[in-house]
C-alpha atoms as a PDB file:
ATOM      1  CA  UNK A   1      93.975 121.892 113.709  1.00  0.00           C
ATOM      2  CA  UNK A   2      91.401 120.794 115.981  1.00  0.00           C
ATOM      3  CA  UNK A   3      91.651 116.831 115.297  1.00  0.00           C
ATOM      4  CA  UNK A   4      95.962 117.502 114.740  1.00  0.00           C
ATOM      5  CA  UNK A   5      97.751 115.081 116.913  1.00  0.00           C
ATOM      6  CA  UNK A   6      98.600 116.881 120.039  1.00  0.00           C
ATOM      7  CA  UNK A   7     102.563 116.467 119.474  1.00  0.00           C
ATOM      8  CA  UNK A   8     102.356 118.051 116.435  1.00  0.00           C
ATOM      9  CA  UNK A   9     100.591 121.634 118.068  1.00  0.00           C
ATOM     10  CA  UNK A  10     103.337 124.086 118.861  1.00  0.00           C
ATOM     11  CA  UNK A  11     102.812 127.558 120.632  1.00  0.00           C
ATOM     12  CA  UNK A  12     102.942 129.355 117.179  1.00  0.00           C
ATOM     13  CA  UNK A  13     100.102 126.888 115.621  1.00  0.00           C
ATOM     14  CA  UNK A  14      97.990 126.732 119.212  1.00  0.00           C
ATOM     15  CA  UNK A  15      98.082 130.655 118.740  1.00  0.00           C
ATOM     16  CA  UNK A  16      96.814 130.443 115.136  1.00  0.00           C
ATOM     17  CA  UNK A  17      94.262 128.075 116.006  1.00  0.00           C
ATOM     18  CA  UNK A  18      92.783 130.639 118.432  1.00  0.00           C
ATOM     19  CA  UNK A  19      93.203 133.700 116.801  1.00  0.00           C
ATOM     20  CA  UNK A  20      90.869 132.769 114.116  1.00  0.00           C
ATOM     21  CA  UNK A  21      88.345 132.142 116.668  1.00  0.00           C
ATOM     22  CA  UNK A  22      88.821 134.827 119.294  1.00  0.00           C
ATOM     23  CA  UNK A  23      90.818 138.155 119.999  1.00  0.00           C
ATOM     24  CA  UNK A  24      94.339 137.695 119.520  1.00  0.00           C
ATOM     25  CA  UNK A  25      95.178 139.452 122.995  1.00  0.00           C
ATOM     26  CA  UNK A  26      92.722 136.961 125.135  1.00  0.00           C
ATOM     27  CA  UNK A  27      94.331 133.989 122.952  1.00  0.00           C
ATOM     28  CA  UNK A  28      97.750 134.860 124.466  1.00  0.00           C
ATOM     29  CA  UNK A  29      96.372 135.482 128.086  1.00  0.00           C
ATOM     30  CA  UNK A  30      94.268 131.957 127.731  1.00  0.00           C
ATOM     31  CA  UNK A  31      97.655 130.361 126.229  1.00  0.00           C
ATOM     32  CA  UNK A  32      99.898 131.717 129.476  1.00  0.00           C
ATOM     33  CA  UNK A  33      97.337 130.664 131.850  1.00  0.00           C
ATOM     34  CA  UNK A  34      97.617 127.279 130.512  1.00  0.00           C
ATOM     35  CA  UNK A  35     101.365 127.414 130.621  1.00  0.00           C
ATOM     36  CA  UNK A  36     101.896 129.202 133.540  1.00  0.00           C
ATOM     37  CA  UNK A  37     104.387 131.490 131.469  1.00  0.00           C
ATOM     38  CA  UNK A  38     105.757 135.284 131.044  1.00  0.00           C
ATOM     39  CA  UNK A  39     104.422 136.776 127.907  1.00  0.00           C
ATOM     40  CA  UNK A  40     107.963 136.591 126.592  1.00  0.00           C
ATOM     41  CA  UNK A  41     108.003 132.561 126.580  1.00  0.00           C
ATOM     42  CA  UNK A  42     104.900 132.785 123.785  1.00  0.00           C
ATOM     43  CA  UNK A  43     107.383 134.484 121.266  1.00  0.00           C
ATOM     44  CA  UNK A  44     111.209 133.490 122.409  1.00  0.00           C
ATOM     45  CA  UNK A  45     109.901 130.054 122.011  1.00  0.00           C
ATOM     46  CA  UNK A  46     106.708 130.077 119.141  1.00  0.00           C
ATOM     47  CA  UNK A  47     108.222 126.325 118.247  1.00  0.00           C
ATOM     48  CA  UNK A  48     107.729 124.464 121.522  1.00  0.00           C
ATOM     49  CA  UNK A  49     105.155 122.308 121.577  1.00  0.00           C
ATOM     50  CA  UNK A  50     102.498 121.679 123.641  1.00  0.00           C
ATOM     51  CA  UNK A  51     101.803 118.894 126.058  1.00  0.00           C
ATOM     52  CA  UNK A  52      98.338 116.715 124.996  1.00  0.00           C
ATOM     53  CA  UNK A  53      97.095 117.690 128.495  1.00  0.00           C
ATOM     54  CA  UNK A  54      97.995 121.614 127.778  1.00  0.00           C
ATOM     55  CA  UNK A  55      96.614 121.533 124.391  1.00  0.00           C
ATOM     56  CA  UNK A  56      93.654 120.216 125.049  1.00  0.00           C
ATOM     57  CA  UNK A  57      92.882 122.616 128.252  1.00  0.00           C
ATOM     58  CA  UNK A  58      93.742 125.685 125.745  1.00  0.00           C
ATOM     59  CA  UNK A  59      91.154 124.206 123.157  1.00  0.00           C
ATOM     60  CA  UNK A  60      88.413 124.199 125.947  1.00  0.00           C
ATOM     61  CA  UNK A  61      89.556 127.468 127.268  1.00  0.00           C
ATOM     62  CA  UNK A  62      89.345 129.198 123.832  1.00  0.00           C
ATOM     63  CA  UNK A  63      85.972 127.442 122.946  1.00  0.00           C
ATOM     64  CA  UNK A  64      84.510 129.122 126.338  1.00  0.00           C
ATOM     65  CA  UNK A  65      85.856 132.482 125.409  1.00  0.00           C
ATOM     66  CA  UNK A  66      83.968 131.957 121.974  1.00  0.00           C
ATOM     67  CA  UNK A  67      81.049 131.216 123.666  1.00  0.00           C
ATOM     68  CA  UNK A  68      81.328 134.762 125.743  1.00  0.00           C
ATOM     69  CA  UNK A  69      82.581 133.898 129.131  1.00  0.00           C
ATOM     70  CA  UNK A  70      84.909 137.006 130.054  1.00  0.00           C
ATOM     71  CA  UNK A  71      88.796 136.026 129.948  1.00  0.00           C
ATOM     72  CA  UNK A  72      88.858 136.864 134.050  1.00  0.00           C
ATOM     73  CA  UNK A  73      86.590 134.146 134.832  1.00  0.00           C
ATOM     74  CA  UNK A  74      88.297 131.811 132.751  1.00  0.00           C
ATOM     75  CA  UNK A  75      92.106 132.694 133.922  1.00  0.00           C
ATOM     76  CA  UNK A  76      90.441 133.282 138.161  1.00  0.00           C
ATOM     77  CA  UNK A  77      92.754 136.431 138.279  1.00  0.00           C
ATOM     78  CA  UNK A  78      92.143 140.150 136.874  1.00  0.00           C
ATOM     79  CA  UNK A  79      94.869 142.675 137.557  1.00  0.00           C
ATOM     80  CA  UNK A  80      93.679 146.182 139.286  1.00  0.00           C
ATOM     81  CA  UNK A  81      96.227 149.159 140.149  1.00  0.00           C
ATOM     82  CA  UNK A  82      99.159 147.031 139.577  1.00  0.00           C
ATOM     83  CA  UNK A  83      97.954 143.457 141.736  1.00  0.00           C
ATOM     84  CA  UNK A  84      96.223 140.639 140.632  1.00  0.00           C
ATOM     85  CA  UNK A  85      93.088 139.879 141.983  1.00  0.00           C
ATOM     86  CA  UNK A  86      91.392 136.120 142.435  1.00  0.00           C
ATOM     87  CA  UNK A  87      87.612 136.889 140.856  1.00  0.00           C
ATOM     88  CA  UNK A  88      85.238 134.331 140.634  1.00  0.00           C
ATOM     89  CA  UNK A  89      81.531 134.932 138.584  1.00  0.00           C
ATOM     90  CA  UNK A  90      80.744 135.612 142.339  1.00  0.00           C
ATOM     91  CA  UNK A  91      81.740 138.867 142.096  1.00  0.00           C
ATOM     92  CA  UNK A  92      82.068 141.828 139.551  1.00  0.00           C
ATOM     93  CA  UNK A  93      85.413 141.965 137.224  1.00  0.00           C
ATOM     94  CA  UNK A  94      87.848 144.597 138.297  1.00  0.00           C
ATOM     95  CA  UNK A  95      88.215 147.579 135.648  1.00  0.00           C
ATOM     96  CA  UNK A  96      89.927 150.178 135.065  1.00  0.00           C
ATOM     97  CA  UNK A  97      87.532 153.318 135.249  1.00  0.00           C
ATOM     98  CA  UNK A  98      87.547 151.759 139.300  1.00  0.00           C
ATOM     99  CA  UNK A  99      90.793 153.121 139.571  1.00  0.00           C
ATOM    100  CA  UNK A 100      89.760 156.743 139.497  1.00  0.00           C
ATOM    101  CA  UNK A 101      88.175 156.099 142.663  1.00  0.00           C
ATOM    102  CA  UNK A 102      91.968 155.144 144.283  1.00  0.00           C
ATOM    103  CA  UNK A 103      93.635 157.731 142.795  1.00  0.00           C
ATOM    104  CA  UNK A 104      90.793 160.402 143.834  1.00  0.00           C
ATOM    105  CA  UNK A 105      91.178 158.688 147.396  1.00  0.00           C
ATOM    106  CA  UNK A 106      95.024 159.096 147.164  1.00  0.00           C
ATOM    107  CA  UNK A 107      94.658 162.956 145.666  1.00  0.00           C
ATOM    108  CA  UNK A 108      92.622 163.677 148.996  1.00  0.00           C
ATOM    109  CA  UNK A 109      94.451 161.481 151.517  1.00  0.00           C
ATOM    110  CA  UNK A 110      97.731 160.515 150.781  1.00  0.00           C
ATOM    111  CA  UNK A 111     100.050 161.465 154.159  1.00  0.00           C
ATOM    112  CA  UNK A 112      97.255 161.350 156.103  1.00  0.00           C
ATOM    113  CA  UNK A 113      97.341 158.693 158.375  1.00  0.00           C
ATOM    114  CA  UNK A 114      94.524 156.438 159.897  1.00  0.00           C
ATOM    115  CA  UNK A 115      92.126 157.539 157.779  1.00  0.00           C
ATOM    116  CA  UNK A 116      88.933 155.567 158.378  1.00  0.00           C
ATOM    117  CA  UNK A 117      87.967 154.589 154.835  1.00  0.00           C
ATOM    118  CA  UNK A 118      84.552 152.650 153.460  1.00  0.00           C
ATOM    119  CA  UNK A 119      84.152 150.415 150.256  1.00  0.00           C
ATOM    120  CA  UNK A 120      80.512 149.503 149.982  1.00  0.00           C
ATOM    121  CA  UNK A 121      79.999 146.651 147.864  1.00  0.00           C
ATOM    122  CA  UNK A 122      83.562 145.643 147.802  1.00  0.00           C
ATOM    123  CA  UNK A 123      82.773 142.539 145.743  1.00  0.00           C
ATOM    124  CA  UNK A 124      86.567 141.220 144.937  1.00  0.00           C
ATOM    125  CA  UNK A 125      87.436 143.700 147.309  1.00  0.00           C
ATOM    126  CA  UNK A 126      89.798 145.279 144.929  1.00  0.00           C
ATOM    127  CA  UNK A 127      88.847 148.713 145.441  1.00  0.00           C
ATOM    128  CA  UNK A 128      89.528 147.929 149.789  1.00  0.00           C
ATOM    129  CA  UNK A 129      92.466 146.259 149.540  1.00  0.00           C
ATOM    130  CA  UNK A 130      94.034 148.747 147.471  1.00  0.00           C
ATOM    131  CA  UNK A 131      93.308 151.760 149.780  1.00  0.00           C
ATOM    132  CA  UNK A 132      94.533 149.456 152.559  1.00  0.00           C
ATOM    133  CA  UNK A 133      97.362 149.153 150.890  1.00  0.00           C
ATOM    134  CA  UNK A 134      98.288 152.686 149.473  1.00  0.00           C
ATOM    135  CA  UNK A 135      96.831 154.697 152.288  1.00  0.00           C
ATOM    136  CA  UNK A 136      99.474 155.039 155.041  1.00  0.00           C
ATOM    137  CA  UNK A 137      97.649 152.897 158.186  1.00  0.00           C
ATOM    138  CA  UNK A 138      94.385 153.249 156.648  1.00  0.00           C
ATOM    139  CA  UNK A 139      91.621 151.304 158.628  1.00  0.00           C
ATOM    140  CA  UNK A 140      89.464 150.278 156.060  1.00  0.00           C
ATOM    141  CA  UNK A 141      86.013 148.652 156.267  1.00  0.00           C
ATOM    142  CA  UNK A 142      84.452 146.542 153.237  1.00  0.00           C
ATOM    143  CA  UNK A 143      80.901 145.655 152.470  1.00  0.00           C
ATOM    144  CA  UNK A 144      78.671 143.447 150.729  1.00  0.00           C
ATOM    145  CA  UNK A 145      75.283 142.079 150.898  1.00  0.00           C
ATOM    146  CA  UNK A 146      76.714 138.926 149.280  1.00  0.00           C
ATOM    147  CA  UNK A 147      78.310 136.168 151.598  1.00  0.00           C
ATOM    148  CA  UNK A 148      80.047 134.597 148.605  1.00  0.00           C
ATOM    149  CA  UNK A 149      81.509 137.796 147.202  1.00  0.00           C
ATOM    150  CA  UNK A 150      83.031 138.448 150.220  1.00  0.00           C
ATOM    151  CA  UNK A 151      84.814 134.894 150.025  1.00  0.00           C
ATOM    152  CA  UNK A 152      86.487 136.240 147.097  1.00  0.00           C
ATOM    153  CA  UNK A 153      86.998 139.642 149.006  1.00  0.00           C
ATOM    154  CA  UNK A 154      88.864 138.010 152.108  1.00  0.00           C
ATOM    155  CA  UNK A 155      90.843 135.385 150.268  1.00  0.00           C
ATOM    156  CA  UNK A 156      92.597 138.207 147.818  1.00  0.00           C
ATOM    157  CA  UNK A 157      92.690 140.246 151.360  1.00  0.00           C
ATOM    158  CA  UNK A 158      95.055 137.516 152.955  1.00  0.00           C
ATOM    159  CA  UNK A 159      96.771 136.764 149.362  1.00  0.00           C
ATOM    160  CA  UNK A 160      98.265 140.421 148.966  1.00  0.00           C
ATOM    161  CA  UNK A 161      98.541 141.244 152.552  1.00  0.00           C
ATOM    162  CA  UNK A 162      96.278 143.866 153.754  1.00  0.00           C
ATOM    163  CA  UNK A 163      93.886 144.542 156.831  1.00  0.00           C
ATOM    164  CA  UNK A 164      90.218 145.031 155.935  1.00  0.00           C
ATOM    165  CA  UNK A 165      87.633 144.295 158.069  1.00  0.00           C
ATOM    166  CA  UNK A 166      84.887 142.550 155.926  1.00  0.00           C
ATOM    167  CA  UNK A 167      80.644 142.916 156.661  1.00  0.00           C
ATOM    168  CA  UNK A 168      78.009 141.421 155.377  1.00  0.00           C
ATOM    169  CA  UNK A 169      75.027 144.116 154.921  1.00  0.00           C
ATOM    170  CA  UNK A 170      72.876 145.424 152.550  1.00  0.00           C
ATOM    171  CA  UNK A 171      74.669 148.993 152.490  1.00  0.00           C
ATOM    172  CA  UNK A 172      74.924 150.450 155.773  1.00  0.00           C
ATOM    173  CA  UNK A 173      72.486 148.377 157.609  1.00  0.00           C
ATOM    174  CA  UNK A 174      75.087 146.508 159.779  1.00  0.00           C
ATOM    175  CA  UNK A 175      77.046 149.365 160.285  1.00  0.00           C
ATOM    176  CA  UNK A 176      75.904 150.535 163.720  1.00  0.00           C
ATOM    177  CA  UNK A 177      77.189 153.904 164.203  1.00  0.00           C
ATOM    178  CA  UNK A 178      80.110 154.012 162.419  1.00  0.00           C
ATOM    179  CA  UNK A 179      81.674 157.022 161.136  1.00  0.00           C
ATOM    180  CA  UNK A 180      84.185 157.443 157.976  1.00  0.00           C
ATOM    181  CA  UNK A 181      86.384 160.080 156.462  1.00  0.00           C
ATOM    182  CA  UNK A 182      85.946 158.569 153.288  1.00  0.00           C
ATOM    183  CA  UNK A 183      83.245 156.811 151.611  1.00  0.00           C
ATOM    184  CA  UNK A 184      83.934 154.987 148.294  1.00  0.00           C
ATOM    185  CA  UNK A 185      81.382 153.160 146.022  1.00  0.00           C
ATOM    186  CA  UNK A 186      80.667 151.199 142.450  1.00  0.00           C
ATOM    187  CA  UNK A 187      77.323 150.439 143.058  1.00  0.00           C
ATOM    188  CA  UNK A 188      74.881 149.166 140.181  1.00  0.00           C
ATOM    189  CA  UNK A 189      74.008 152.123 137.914  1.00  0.00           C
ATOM    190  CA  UNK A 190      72.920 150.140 134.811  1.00  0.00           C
ATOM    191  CA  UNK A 191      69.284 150.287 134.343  1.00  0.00           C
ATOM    192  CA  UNK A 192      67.555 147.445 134.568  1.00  0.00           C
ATOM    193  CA  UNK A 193      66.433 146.931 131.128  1.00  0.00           C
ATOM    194  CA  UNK A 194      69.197 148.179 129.783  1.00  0.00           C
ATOM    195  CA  UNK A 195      69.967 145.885 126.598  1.00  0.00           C
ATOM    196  CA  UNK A 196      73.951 145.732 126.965  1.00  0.00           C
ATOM    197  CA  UNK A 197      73.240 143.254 129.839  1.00  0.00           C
ATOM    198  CA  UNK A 198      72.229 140.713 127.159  1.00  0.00           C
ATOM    199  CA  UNK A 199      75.480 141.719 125.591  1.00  0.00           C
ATOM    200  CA  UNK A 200      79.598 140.770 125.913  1.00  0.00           C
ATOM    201  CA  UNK A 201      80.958 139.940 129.325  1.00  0.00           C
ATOM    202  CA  UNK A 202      78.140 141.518 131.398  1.00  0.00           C
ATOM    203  CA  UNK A 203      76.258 138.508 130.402  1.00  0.00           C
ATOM    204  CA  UNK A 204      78.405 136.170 132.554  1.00  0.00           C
ATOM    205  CA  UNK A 205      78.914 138.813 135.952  1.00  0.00           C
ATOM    206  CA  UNK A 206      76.488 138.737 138.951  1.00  0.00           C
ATOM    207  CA  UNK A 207      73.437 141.090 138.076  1.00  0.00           C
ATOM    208  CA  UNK A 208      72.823 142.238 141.071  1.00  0.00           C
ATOM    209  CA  UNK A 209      76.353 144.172 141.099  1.00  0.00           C
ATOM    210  CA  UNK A 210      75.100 145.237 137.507  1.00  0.00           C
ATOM    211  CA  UNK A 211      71.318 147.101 137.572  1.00  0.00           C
ATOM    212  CA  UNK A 212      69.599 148.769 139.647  1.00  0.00           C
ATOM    213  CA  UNK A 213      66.160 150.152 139.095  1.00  0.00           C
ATOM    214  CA  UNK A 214      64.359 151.493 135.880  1.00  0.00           C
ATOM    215  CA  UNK A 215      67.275 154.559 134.901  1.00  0.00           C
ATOM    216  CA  UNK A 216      70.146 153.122 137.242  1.00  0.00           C
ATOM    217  CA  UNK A 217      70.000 155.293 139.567  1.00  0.00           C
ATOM    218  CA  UNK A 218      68.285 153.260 142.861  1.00  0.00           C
ATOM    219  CA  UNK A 219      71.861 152.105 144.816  1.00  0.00           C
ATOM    220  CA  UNK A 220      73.294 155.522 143.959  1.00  0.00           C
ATOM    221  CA  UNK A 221      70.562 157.386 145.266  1.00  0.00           C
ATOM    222  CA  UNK A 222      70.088 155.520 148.219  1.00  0.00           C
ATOM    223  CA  UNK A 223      74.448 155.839 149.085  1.00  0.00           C
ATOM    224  CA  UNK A 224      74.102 159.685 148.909  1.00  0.00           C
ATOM    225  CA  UNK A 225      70.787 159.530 151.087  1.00  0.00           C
ATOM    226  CA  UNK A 226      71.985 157.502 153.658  1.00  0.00           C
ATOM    227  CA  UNK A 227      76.071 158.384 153.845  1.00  0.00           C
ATOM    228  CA  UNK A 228      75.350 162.242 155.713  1.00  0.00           C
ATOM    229  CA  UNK A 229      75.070 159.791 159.115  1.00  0.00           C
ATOM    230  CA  UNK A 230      78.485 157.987 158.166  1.00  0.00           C
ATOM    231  CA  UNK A 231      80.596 160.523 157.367  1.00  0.00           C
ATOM    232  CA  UNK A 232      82.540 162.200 159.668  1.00  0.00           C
ATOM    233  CA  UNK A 233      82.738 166.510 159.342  1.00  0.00           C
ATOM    234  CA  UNK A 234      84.356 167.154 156.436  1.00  0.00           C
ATOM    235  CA  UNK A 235      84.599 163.485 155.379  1.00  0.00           C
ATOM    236  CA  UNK A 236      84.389 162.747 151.544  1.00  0.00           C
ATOM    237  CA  UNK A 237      82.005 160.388 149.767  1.00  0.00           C
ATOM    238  CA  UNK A 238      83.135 159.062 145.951  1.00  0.00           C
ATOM    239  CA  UNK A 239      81.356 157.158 143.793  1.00  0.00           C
ATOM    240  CA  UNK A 240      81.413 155.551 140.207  1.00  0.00           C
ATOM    241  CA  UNK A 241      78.041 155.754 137.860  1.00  0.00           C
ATOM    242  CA  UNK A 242      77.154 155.299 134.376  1.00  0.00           C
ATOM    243  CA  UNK A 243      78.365 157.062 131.636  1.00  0.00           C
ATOM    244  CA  UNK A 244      74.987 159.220 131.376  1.00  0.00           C
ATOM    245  CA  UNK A 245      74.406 159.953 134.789  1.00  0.00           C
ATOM    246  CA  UNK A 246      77.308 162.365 136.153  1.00  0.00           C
ATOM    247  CA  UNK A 247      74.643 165.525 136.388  1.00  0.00           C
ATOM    248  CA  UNK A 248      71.990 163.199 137.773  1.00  0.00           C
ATOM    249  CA  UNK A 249      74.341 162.358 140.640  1.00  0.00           C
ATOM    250  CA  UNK A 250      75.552 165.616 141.199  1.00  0.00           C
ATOM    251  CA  UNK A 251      71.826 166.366 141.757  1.00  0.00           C
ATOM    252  CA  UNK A 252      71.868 163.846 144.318  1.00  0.00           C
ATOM    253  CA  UNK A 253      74.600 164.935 145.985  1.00  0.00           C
ATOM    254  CA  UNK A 254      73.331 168.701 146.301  1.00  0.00           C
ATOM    255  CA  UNK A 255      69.881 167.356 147.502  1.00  0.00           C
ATOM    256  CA  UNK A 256      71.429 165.951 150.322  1.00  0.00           C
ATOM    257  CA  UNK A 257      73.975 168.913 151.156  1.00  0.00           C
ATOM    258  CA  UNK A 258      77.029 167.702 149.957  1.00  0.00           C
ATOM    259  CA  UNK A 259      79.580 170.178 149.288  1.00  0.00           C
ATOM    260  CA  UNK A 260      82.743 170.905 146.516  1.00  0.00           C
ATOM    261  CA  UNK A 261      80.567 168.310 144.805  1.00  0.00           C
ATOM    262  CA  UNK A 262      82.645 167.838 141.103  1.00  0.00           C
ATOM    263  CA  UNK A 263      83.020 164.841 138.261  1.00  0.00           C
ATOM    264  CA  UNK A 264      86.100 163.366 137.349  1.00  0.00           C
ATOM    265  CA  UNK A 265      86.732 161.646 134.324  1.00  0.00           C
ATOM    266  CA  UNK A 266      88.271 158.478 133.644  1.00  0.00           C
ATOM    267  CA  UNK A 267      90.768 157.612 130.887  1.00  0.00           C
ATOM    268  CA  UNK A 268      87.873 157.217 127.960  1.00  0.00           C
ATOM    269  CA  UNK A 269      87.000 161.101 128.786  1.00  0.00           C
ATOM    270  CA  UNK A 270      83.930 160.326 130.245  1.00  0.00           C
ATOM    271  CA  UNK A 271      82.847 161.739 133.592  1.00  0.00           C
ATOM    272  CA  UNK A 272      82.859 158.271 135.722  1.00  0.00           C
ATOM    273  CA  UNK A 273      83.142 159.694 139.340  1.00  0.00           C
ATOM    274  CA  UNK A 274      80.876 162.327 141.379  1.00  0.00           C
ATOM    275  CA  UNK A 275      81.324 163.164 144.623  1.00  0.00           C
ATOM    276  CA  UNK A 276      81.542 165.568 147.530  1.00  0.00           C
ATOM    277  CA  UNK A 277      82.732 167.002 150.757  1.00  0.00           C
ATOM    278  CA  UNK A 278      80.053 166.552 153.922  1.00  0.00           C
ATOM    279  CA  UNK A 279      80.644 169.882 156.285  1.00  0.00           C
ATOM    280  CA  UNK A 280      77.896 168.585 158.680  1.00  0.00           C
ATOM    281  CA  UNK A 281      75.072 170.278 159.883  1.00  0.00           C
ATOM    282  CA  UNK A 282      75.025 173.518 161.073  1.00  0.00           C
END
């Protein structure tokens, strides 16, 4: 197939091509990418043939996934709570354990308005913009120590619509003294010599959104520490971790006087969210 005249490649034998090189599911994402097409082009119309220029762009495409490079960064666009997102290997893909966070946001806030929300390390800003969006008049912040994830961050900001003011800082540094009702995070929580991130799609995504410290636990730690001075009485602070590490967060959490602290899990089963309620001090 790979040395067919280009003519002679319809959708049907483009498909077959790739499927016995990579997951059939990423060979029809690649395969609309290239074609700019519903999903319901691919098999209405499995005899229409390809353009040279088209075939050869899937061939590369395919090739790359082979290789290991995740689907997201080849396509530019991962959907997250129903929008797509630009990413870019500037930032983190978008998945969907992350939406636990939004729908624990939602469960707490939803017809509450102006609720003062932060997203540290916003990355493609997914998490952000999607608070903006569902939370009635929500004035949400977004952070992130990296000037070129928040690129990504702003442009999918002004693509779907929605008011976030963006920072630059390494967690709350450039904050001043701002306070929040809610505080969301999915910090690094891999550990650092973790062997999955020689593995899969982590391979290709920014490690410093990926590890932190010898059991995964530095960027967490330091949130819980630090987010007492941020939150407002009775403000709530939510964030993602590793698989593992749900009691070890908890811990964290009651070590720095957080309240109603709980896990929630995420669609696998597995507790993917701890968090708690800040009373302030007495």
């Amino acid at each position: 197939m790979a040395g067919a005249d280009p003519d002679s490649v319809d959708i049907a034998g483009a498909l077959a091509w790739a499927r016995a090189r990579i997951d059939l599911m990423d060979a029809r994402v690649l395969l609309r990418h290239v074609l700019q097409c519903p999903a319901a082009r691919l098999v209405a119309w499995p005899e229409q043939r390809l353009a040279g220029d088209d075939w050869g762009a899937y061939r590369a495409l395919v090739e790359r996934r082979l290789a290991g490079e995740p689907v997201a960064y080849l396509t530019g666009e991962r959907e997250f709570f129903g929008r797509e997102f630009i990413v870019t290997p500037a930032v983190l893909i978008p998945r969907p354990d992350t939406e636990l966070l939004v729908e624990l946001a939602l469960a707490h806030f939803s017809g509450c308005k102006a609720v003062r929300v932060l997203d540290m390390g916003t990355g493609s800003g997914a998490l952000a913009i999607t608070l903006a969006l569902e939370l009635d008049e929500a004035d949400v912040s977004a952070l992130d120590c990296s000037r070129e994830a928040l690129w990504v961050a702003m442009a999918n900001a002004a693509r779907l619509g929605a008011s976030v003011s963006f920072v630059q800082s390494d967690w709350f540094t450039a904050l001043g003294e701002e306070r929040f009702d809610l505080i969301v995070a999915n910090p690094p929580y891999i550990a650092a010599a973790d062997p999955h991130l020689d593995q899969g799609d982590v391979r290709f995504e920014p490690p410093g959104a990926l590890a932190s410290g010898p059991a995964g636990l530095d960027d967490l730690q330091e949130i819980v520490m630090q987010a007492p001075a941020r939150l407002e009485n009775h403000g709530y602070l939510f964030l993602e971790h590793g698989y593992d590490q749900a009691a070890a967060v908890r811990g964290l959490l009651a070590d720095a006087g957080f309240a109603a602290i709980a896990s929630w899990k995420d669609i696998a089963g597995i507790e993917r969210v701890s968090g708690g309620r800040w009373l302030g001090r007495a």
